[in-house]
PDB file of N, CA and C in Angstrom:
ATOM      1  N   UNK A   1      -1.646  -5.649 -18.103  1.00  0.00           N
ATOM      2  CA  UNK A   1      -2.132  -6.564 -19.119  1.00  0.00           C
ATOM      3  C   UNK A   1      -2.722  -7.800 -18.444  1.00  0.00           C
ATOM      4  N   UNK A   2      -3.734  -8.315 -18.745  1.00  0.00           N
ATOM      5  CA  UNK A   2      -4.475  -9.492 -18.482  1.00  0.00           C
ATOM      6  C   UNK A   2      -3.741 -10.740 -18.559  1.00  0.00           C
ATOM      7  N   UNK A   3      -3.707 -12.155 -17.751  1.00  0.00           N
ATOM      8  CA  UNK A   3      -3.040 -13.183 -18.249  1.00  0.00           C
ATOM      9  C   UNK A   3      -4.119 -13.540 -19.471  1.00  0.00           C
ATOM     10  N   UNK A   4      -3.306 -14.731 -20.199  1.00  0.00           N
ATOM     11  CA  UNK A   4      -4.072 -15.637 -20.821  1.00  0.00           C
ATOM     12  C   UNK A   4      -4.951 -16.447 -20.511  1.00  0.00           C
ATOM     13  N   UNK A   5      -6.293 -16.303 -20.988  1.00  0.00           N
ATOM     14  CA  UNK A   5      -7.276 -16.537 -20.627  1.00  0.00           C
ATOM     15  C   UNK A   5      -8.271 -16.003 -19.909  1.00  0.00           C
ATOM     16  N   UNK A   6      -7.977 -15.151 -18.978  1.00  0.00           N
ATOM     17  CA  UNK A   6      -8.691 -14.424 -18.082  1.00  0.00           C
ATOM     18  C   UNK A   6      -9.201 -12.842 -18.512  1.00  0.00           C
ATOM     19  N   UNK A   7     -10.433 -12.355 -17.998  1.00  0.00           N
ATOM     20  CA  UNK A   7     -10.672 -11.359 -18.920  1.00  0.00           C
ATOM     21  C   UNK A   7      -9.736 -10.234 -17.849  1.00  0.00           C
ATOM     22  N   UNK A   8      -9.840  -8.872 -18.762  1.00  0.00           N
ATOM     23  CA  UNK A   8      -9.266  -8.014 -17.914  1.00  0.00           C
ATOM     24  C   UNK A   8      -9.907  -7.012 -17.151  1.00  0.00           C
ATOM     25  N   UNK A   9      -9.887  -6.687 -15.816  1.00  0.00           N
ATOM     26  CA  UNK A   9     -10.103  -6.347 -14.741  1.00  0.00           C
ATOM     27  C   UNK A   9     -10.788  -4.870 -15.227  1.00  0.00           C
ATOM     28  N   UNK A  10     -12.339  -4.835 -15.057  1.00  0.00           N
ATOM     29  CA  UNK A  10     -12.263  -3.294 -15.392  1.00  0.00           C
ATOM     30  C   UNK A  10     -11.705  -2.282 -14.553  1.00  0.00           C
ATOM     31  N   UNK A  11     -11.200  -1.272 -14.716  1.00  0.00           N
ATOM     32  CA  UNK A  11     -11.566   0.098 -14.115  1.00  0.00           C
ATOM     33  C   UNK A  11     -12.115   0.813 -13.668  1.00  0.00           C
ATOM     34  N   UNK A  12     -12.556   0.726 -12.369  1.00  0.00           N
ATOM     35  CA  UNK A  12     -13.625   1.639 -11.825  1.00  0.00           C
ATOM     36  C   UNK A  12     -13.782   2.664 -11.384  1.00  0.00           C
ATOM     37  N   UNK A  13     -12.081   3.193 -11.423  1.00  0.00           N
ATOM     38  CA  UNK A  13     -12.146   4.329 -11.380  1.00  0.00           C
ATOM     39  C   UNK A  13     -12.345   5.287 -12.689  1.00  0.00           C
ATOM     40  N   UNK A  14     -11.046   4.777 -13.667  1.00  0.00           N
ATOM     41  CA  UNK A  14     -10.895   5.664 -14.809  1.00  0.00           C
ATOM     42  C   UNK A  14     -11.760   6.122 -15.657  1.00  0.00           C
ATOM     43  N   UNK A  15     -12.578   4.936 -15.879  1.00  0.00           N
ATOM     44  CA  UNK A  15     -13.554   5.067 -17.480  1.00  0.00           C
ATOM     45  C   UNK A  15     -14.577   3.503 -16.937  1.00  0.00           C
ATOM     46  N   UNK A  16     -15.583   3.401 -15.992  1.00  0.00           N
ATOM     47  CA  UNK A  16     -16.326   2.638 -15.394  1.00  0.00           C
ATOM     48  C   UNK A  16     -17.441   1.952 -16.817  1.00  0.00           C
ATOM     49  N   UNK A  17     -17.383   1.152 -16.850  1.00  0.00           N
ATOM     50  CA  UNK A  17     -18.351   0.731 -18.449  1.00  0.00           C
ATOM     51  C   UNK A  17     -19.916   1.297 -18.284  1.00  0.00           C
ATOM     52  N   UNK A  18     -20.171   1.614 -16.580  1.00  0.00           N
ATOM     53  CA  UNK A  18     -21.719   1.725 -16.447  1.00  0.00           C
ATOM     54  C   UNK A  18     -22.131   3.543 -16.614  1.00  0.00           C
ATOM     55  N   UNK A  19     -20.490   3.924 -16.815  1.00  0.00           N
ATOM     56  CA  UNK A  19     -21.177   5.482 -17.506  1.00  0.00           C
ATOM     57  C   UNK A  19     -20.661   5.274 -18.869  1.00  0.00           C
ATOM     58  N   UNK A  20     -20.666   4.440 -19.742  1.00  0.00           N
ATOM     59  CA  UNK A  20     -20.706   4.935 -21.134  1.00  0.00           C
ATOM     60  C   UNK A  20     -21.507   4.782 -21.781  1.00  0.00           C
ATOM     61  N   UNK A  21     -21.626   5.304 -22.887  1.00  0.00           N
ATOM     62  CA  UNK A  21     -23.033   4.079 -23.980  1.00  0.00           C
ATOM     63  C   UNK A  21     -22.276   5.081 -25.684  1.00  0.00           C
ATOM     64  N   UNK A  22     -22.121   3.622 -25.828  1.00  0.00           N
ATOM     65  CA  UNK A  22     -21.752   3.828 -27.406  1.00  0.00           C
ATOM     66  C   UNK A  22     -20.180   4.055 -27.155  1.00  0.00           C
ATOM     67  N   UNK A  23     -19.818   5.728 -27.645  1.00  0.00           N
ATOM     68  CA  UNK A  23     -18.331   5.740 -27.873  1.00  0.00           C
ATOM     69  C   UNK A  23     -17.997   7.390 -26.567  1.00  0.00           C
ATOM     70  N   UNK A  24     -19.659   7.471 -26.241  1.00  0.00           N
ATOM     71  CA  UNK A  24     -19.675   8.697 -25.317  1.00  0.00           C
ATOM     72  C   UNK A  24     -19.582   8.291 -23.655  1.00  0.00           C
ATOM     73  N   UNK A  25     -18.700   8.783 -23.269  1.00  0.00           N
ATOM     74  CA  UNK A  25     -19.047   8.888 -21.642  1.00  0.00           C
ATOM     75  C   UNK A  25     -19.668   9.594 -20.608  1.00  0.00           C
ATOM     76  N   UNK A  26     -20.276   9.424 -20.033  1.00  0.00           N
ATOM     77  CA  UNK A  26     -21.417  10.624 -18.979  1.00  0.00           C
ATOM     78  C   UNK A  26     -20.718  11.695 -18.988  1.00  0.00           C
ATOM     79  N   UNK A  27     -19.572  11.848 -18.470  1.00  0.00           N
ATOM     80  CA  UNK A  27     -19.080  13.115 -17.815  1.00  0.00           C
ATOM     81  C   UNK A  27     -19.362  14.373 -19.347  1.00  0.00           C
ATOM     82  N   UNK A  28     -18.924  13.373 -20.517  1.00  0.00           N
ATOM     83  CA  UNK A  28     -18.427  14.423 -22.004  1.00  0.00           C
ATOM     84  C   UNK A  28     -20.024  14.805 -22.264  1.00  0.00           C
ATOM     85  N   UNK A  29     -20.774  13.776 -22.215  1.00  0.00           N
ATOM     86  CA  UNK A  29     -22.634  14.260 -22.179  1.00  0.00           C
ATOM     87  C   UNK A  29     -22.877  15.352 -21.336  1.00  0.00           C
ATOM     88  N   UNK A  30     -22.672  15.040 -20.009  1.00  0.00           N
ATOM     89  CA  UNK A  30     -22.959  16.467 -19.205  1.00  0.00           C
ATOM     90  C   UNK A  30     -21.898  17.917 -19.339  1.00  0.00           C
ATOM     91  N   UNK A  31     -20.975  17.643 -19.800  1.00  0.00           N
ATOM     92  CA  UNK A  31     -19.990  19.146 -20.640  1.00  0.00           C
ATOM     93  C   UNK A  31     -20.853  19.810 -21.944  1.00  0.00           C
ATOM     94  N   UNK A  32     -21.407  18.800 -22.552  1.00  0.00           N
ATOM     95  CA  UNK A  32     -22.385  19.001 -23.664  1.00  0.00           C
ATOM     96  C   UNK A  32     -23.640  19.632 -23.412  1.00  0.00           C
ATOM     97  N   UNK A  33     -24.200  18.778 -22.197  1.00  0.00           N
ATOM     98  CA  UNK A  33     -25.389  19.494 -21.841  1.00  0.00           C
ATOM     99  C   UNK A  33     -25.391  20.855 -20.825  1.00  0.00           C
ATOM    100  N   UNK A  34     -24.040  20.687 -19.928  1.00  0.00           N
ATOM    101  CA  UNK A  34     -24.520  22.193 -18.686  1.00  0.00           C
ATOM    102  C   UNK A  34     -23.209  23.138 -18.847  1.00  0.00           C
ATOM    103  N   UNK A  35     -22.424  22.470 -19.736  1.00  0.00           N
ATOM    104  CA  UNK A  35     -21.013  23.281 -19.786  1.00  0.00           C
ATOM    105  C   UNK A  35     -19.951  22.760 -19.123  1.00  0.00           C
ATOM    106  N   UNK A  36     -18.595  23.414 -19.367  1.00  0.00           N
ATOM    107  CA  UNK A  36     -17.520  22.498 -18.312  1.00  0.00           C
ATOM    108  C   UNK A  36     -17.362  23.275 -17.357  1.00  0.00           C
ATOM    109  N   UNK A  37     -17.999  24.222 -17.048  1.00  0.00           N
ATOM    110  CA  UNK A  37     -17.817  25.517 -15.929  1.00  0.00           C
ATOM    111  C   UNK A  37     -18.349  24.240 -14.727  1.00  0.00           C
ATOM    112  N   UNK A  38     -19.907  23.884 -15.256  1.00  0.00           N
ATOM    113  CA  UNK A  38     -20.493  23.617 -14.335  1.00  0.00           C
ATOM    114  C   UNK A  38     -20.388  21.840 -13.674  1.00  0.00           C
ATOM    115  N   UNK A  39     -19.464  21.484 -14.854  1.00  0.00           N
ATOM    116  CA  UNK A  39     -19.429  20.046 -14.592  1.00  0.00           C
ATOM    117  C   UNK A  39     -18.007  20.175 -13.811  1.00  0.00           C
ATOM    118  N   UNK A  40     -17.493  20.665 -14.379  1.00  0.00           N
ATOM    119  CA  UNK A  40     -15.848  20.672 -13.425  1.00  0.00           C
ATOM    120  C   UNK A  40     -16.261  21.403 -11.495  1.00  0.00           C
ATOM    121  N   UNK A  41     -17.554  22.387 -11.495  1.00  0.00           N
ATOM    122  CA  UNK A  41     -18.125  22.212  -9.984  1.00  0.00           C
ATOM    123  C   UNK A  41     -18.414  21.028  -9.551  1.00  0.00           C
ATOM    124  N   UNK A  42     -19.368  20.547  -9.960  1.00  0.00           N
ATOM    125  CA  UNK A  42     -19.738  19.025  -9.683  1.00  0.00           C
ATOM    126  C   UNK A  42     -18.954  18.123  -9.192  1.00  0.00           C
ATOM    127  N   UNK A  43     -17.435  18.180 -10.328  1.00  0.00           N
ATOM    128  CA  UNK A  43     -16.542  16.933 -10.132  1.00  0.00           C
ATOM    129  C   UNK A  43     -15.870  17.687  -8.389  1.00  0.00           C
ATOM    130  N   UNK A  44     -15.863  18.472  -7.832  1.00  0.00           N
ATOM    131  CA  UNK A  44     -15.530  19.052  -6.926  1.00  0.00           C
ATOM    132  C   UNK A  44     -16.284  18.670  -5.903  1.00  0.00           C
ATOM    133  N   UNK A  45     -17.745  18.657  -5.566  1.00  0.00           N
ATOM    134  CA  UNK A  45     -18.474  18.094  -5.220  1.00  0.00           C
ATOM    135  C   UNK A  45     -18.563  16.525  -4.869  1.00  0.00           C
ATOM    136  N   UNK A  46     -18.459  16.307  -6.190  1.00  0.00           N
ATOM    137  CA  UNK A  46     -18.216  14.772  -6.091  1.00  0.00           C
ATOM    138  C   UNK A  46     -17.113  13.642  -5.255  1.00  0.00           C
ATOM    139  N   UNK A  47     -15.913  14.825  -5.868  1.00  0.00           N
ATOM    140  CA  UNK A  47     -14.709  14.633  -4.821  1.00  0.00           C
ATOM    141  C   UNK A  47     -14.902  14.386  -3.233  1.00  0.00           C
ATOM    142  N   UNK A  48     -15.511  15.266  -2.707  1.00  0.00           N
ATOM    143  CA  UNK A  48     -15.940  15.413  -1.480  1.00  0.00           C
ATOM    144  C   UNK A  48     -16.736  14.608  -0.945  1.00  0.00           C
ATOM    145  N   UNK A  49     -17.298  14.053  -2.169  1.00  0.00           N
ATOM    146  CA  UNK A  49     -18.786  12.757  -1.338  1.00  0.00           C
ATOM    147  C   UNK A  49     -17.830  11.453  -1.191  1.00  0.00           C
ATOM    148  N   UNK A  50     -16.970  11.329  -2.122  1.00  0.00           N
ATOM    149  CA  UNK A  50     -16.600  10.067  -2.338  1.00  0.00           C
ATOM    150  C   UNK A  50     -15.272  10.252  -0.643  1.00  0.00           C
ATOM    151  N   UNK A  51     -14.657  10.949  -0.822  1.00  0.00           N
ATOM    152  CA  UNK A  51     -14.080  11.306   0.844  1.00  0.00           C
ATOM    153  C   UNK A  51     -14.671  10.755   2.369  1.00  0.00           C
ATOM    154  N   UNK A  52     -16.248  11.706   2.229  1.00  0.00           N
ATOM    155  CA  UNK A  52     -17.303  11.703   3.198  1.00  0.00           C
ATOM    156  C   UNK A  52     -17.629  10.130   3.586  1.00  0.00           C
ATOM    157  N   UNK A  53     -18.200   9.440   2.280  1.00  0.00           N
ATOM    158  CA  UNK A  53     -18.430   8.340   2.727  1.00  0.00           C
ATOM    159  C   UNK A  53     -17.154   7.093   2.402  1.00  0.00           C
ATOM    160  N   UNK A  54     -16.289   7.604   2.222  1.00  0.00           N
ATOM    161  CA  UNK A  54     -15.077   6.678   2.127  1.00  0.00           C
ATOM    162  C   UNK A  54     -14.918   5.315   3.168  1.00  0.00           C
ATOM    163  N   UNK A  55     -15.047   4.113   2.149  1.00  0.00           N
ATOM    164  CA  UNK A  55     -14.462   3.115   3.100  1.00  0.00           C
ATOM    165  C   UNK A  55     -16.090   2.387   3.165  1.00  0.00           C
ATOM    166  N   UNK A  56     -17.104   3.378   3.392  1.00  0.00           N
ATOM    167  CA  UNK A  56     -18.115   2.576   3.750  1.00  0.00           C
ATOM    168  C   UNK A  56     -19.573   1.751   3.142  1.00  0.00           C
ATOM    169  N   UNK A  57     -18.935   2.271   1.302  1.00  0.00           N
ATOM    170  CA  UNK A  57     -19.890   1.434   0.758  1.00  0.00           C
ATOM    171  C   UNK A  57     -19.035   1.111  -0.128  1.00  0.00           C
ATOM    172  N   UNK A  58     -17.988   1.242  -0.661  1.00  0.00           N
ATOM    173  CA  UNK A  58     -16.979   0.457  -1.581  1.00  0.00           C
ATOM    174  C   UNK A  58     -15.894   0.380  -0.937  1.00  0.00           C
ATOM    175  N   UNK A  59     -14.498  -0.063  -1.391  1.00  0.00           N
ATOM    176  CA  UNK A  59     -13.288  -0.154  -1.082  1.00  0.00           C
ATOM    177  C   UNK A  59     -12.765   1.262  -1.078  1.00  0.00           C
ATOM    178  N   UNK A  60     -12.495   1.316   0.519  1.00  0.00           N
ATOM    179  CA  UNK A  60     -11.873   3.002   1.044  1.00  0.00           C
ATOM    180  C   UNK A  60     -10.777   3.590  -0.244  1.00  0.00           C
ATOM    181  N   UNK A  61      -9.848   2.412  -0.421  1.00  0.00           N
ATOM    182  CA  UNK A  61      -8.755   2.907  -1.626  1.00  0.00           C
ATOM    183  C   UNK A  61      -9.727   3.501  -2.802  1.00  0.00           C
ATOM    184  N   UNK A  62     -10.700   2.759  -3.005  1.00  0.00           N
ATOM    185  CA  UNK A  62     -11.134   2.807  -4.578  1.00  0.00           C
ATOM    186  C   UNK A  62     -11.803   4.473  -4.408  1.00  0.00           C
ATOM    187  N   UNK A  63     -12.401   4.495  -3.546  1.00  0.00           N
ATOM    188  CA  UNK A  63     -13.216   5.435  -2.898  1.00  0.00           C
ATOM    189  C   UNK A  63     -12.261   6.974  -2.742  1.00  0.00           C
ATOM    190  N   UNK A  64     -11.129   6.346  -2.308  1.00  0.00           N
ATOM    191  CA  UNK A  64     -10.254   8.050  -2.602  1.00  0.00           C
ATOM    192  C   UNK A  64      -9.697   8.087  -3.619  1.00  0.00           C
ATOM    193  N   UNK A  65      -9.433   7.237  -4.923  1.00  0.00           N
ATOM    194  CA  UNK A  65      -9.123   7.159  -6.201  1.00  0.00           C
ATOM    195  C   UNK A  65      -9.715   8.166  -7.048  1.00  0.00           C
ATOM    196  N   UNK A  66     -11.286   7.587  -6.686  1.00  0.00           N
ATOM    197  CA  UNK A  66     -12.235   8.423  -6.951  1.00  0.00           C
ATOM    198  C   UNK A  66     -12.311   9.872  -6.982  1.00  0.00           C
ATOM    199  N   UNK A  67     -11.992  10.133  -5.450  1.00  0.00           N
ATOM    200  CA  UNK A  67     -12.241  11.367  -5.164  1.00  0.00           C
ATOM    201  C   UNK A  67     -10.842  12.395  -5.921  1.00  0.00           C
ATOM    202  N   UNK A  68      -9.725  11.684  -5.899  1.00  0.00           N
ATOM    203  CA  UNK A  68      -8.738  12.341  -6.217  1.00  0.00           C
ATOM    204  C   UNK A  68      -8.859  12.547  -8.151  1.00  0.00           C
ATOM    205  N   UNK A  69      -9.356  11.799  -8.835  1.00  0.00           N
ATOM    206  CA  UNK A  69     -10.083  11.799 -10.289  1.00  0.00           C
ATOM    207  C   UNK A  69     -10.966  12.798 -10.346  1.00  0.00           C
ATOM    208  N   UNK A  70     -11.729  13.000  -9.660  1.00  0.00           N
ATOM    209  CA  UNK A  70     -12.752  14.065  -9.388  1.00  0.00           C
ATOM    210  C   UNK A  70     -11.755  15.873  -8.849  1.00  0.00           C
ATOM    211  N   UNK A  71     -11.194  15.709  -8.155  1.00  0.00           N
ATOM    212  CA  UNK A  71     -10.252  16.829  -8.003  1.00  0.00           C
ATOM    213  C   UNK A  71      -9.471  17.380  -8.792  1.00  0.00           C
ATOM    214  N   UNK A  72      -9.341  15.798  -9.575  1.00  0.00           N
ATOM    215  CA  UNK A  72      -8.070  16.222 -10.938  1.00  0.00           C
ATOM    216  C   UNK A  72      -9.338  16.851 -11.973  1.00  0.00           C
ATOM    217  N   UNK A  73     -10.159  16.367 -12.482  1.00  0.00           N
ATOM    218  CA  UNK A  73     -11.311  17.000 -13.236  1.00  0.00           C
ATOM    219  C   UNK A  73     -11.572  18.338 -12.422  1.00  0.00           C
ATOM    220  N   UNK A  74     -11.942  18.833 -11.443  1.00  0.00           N
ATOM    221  CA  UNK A  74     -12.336  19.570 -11.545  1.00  0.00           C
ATOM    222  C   UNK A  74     -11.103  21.060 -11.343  1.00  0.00           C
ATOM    223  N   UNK A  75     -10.352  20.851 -11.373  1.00  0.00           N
ATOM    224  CA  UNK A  75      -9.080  21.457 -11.749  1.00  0.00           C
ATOM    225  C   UNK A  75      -8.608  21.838 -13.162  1.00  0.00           C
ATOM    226  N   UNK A  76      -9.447  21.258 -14.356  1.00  0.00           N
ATOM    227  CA  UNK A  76      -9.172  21.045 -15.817  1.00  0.00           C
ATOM    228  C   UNK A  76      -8.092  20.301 -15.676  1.00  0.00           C
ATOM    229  N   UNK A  77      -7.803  18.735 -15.035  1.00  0.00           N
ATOM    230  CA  UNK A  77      -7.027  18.009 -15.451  1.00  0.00           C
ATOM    231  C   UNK A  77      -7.266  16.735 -15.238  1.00  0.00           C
ATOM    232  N   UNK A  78      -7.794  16.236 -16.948  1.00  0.00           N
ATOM    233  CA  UNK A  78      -8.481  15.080 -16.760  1.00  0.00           C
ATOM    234  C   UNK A  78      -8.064  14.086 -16.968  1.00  0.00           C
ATOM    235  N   UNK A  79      -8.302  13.221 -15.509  1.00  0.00           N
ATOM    236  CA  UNK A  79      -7.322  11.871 -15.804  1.00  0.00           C
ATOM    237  C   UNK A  79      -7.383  10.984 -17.098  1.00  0.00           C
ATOM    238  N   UNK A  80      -8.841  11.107 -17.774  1.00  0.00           N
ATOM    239  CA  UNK A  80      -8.070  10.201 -18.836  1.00  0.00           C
ATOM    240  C   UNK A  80      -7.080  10.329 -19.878  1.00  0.00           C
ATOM    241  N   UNK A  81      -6.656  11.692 -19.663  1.00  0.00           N
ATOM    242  CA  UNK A  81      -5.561  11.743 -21.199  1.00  0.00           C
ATOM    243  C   UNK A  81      -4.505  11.207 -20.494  1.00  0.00           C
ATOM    244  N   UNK A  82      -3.991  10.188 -19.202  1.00  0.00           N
ATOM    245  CA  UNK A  82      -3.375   9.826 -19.092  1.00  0.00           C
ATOM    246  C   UNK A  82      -3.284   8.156 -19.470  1.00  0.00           C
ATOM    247  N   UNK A  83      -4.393   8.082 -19.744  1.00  0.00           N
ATOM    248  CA  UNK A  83      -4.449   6.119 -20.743  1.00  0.00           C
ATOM    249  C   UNK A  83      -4.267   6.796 -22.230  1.00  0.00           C
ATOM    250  N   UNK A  84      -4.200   7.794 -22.460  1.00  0.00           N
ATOM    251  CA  UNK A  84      -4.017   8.099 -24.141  1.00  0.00           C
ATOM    252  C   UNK A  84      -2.846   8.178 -24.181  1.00  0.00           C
ATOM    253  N   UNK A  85      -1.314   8.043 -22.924  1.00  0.00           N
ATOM    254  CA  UNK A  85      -0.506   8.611 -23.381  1.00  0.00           C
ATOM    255  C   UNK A  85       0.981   6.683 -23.395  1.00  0.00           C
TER     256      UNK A  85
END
């Protein structure tokens, strides 16, 4: 929880504000558009980039957060139903 006064810290891993628009998030757009066969490859993929270049264009932690979100997606286990719970 945020103190008083101060706003609260986004998330850059979980739910990043620069993939949403409206009430949709990129990832649920691209399940819509190529399937979850092919987006849950991707998040596998993705996993692996964020590894590769770990440390060297964001914060190494944030950077394997990432990758481990991406592993959990592409496994069918998606981290956000864990802020729903």
């Amino acid at each position: 929880m945020a103190k008083r006064g101060r706003p609260k810290k986004e998330d850059l891993v979980n739910s990043p504000k620069h993939y949403v628009s409206g009430e949709l998030e990129c990832i649920d757009a691209m399940v819509a558009a190529f399937g979850l066969q092919r987006v849950e490859e991707y998040a596998e993929i993705a996993a692996f980039k964020y590894l590769w270049r770990q440390g060297k264009k964001d914060d190494a932690e944030q950077d394997k957060a990432k990758a481990v979100w991406y592993l959990r997606y592409s496994s069918g286990d998606d981290p956000r139903k864990d802020q729903q719970k």
